[in-house]
C-alpha atoms as a PDB file:
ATOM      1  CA  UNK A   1     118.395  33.605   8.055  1.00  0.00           C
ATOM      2  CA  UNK A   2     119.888  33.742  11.098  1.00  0.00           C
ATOM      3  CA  UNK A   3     119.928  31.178  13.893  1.00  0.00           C
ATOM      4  CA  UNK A   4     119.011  31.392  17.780  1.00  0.00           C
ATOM      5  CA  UNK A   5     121.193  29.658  19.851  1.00  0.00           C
ATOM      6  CA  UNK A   6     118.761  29.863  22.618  1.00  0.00           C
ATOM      7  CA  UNK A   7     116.119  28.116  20.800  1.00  0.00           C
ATOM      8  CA  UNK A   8     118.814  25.598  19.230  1.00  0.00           C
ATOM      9  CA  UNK A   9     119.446  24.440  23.091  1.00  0.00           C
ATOM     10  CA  UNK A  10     115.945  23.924  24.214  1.00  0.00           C
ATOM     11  CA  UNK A  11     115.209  22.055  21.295  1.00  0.00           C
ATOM     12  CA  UNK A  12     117.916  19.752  21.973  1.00  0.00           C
ATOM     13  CA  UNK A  13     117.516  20.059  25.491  1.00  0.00           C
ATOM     14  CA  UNK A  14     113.543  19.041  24.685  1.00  0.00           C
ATOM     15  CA  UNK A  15     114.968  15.902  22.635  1.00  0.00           C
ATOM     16  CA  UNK A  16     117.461  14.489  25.314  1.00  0.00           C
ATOM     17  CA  UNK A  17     114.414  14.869  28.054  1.00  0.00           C
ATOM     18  CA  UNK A  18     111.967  12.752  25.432  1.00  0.00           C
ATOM     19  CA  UNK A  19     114.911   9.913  24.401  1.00  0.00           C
ATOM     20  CA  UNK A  20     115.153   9.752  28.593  1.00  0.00           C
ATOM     21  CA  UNK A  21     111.821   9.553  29.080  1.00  0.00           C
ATOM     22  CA  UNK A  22     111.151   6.267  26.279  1.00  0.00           C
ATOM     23  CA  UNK A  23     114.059   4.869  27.978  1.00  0.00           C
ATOM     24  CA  UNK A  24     112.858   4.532  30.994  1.00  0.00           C
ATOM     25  CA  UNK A  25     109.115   4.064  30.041  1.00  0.00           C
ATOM     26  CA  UNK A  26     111.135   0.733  28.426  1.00  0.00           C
ATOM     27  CA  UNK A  27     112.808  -0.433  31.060  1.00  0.00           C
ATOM     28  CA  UNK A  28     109.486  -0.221  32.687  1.00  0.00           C
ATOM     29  CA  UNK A  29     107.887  -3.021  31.013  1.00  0.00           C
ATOM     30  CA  UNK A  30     106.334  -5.582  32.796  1.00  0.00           C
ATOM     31  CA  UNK A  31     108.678  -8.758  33.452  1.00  0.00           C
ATOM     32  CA  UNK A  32     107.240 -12.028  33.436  1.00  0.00           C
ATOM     33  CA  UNK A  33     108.039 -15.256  34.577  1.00  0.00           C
ATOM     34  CA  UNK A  34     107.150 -19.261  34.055  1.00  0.00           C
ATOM     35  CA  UNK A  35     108.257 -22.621  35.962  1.00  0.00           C
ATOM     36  CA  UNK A  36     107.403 -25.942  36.691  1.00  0.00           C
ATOM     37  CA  UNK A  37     107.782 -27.602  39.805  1.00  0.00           C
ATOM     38  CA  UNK A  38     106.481 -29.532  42.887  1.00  0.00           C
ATOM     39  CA  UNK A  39     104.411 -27.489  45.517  1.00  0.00           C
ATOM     40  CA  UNK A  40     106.489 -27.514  48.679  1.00  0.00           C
ATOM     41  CA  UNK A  41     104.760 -25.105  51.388  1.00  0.00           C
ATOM     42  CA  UNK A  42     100.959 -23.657  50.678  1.00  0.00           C
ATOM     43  CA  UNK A  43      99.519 -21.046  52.771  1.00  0.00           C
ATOM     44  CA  UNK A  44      95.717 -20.142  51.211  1.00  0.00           C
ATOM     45  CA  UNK A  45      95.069 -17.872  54.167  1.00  0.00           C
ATOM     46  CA  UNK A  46      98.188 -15.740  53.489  1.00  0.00           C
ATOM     47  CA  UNK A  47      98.429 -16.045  49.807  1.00  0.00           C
ATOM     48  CA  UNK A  48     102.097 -17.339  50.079  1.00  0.00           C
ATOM     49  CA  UNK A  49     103.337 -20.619  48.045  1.00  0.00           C
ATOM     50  CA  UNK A  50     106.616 -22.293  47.657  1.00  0.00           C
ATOM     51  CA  UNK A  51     107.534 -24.133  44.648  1.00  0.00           C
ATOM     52  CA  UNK A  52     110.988 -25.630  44.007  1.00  0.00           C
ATOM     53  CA  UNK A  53     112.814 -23.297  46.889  1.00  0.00           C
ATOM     54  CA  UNK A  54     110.911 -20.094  45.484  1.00  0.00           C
ATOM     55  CA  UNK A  55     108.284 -17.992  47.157  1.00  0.00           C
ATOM     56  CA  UNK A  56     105.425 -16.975  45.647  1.00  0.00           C
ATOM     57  CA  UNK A  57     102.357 -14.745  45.666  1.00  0.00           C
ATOM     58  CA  UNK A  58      98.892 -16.386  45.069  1.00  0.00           C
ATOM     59  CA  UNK A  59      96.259 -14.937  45.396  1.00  0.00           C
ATOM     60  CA  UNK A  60      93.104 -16.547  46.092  1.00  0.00           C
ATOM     61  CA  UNK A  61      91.264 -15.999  42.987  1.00  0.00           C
ATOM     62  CA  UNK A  62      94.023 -17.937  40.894  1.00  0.00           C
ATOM     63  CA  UNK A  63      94.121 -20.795  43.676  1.00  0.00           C
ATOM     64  CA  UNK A  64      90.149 -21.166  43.317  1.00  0.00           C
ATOM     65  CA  UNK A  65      90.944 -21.236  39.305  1.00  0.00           C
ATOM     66  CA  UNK A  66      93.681 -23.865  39.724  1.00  0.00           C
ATOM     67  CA  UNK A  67      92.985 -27.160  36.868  1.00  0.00           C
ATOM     68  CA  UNK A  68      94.587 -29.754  35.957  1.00  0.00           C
ATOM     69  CA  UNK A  69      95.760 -31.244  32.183  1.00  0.00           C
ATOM     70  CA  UNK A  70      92.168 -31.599  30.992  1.00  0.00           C
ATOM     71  CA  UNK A  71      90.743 -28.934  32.757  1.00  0.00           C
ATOM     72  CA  UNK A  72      89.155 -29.500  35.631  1.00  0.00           C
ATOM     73  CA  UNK A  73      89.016 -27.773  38.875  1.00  0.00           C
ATOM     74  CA  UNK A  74      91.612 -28.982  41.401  1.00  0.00           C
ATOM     75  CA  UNK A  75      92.197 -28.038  44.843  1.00  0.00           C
ATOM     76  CA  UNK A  76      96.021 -27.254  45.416  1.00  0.00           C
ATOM     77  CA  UNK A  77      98.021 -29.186  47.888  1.00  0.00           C
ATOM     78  CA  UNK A  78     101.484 -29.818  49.003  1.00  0.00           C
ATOM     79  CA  UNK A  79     103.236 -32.098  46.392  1.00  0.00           C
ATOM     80  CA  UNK A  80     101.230 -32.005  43.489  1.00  0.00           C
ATOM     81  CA  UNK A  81     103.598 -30.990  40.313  1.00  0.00           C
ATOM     82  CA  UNK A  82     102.384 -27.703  38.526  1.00  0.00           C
ATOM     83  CA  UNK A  83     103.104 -25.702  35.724  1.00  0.00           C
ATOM     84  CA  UNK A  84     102.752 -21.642  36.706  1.00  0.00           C
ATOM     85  CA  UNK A  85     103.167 -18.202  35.260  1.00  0.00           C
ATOM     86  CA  UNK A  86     102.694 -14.590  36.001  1.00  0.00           C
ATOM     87  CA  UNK A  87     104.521 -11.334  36.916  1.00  0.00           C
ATOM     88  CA  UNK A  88     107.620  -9.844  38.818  1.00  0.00           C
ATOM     89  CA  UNK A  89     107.574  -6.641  40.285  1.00  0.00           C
ATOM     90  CA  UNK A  90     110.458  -5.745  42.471  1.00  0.00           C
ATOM     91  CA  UNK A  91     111.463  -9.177  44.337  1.00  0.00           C
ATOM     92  CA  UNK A  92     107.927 -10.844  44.384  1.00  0.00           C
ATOM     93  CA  UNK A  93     107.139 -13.364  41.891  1.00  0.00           C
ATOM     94  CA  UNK A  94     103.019 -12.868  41.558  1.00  0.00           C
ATOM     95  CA  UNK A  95     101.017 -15.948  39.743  1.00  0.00           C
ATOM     96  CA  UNK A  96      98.020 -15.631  37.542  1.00  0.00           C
ATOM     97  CA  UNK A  97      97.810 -18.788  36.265  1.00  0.00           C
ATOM     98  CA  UNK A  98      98.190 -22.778  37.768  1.00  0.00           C
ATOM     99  CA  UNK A  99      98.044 -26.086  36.606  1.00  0.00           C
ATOM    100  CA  UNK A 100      98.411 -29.103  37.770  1.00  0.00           C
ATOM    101  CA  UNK A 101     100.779 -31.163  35.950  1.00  0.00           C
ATOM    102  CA  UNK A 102     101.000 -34.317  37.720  1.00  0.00           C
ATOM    103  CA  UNK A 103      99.488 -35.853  41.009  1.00  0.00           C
ATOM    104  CA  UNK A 104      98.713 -39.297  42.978  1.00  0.00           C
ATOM    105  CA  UNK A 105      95.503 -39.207  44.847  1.00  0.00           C
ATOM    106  CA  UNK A 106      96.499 -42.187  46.610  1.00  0.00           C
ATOM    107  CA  UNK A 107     100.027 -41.794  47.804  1.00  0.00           C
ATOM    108  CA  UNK A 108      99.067 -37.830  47.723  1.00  0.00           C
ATOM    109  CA  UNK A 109     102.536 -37.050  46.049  1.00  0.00           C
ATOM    110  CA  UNK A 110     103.446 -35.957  42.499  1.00  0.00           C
ATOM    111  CA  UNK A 111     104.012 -38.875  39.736  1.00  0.00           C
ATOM    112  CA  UNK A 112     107.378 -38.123  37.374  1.00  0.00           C
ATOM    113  CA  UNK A 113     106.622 -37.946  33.987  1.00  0.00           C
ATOM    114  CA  UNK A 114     106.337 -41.387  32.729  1.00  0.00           C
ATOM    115  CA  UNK A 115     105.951 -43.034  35.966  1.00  0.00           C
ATOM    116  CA  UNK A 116     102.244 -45.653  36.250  1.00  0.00           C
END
């Protein structure tokens, strides 16, 4: 039985391509990202928030669906303490989920945990 060499090096060549392509189909895979901190800057109209020194997407769907510890609706404002999580893609930080952690209607600032 003899064997072709031709065939030989498109099979291999046919393996390497395949072992390439799950590589990068891996490194593909979708990073994700959570944190906890105190809403410095909101901008609703431009979708942009900063919490803790980071900017971040969110859109206005996930503001509108924004709750606090027991799960009721909030509206989001500067200072209020919240947990978040969603994606990164490239260098933007996207969120699909909020909640607010911590927050004095009266003083309009967030509490520390533990604080009356």
């Amino acid at each position: 039985m003899e064997r072709n060499p031709t065939r030989r090096f498109f099979l291999q060549l046919l393996a390497i391509g395949l072992l390439c392509w799950a590589q990068g189909a891996a490194a593909q895979g979708v990073n994700t990202f959570e944190d906890v901190g105190v809403i410095q800057e909101l901008d609703p109209i431009g979708e942009q928030v900063v919490i803790g020194d980071r900017h971040y997407i969110l859109p206005t769907a996930v503001a509108r669906q924004a709750t606090d510890q027991h799960g009721a609706p909030v509206m989001l404002q500067p200072g209020m303490l919240v947990s978040v999580y969603g994606t990164i893609s490239g260098r933007s930080y996207q969120i699909q989920g909020i909640r607010v952690l911590r927050w004095d209607e009266q003083k309009g600032t967030a509490k520390r945990w533990g604080e009356q």
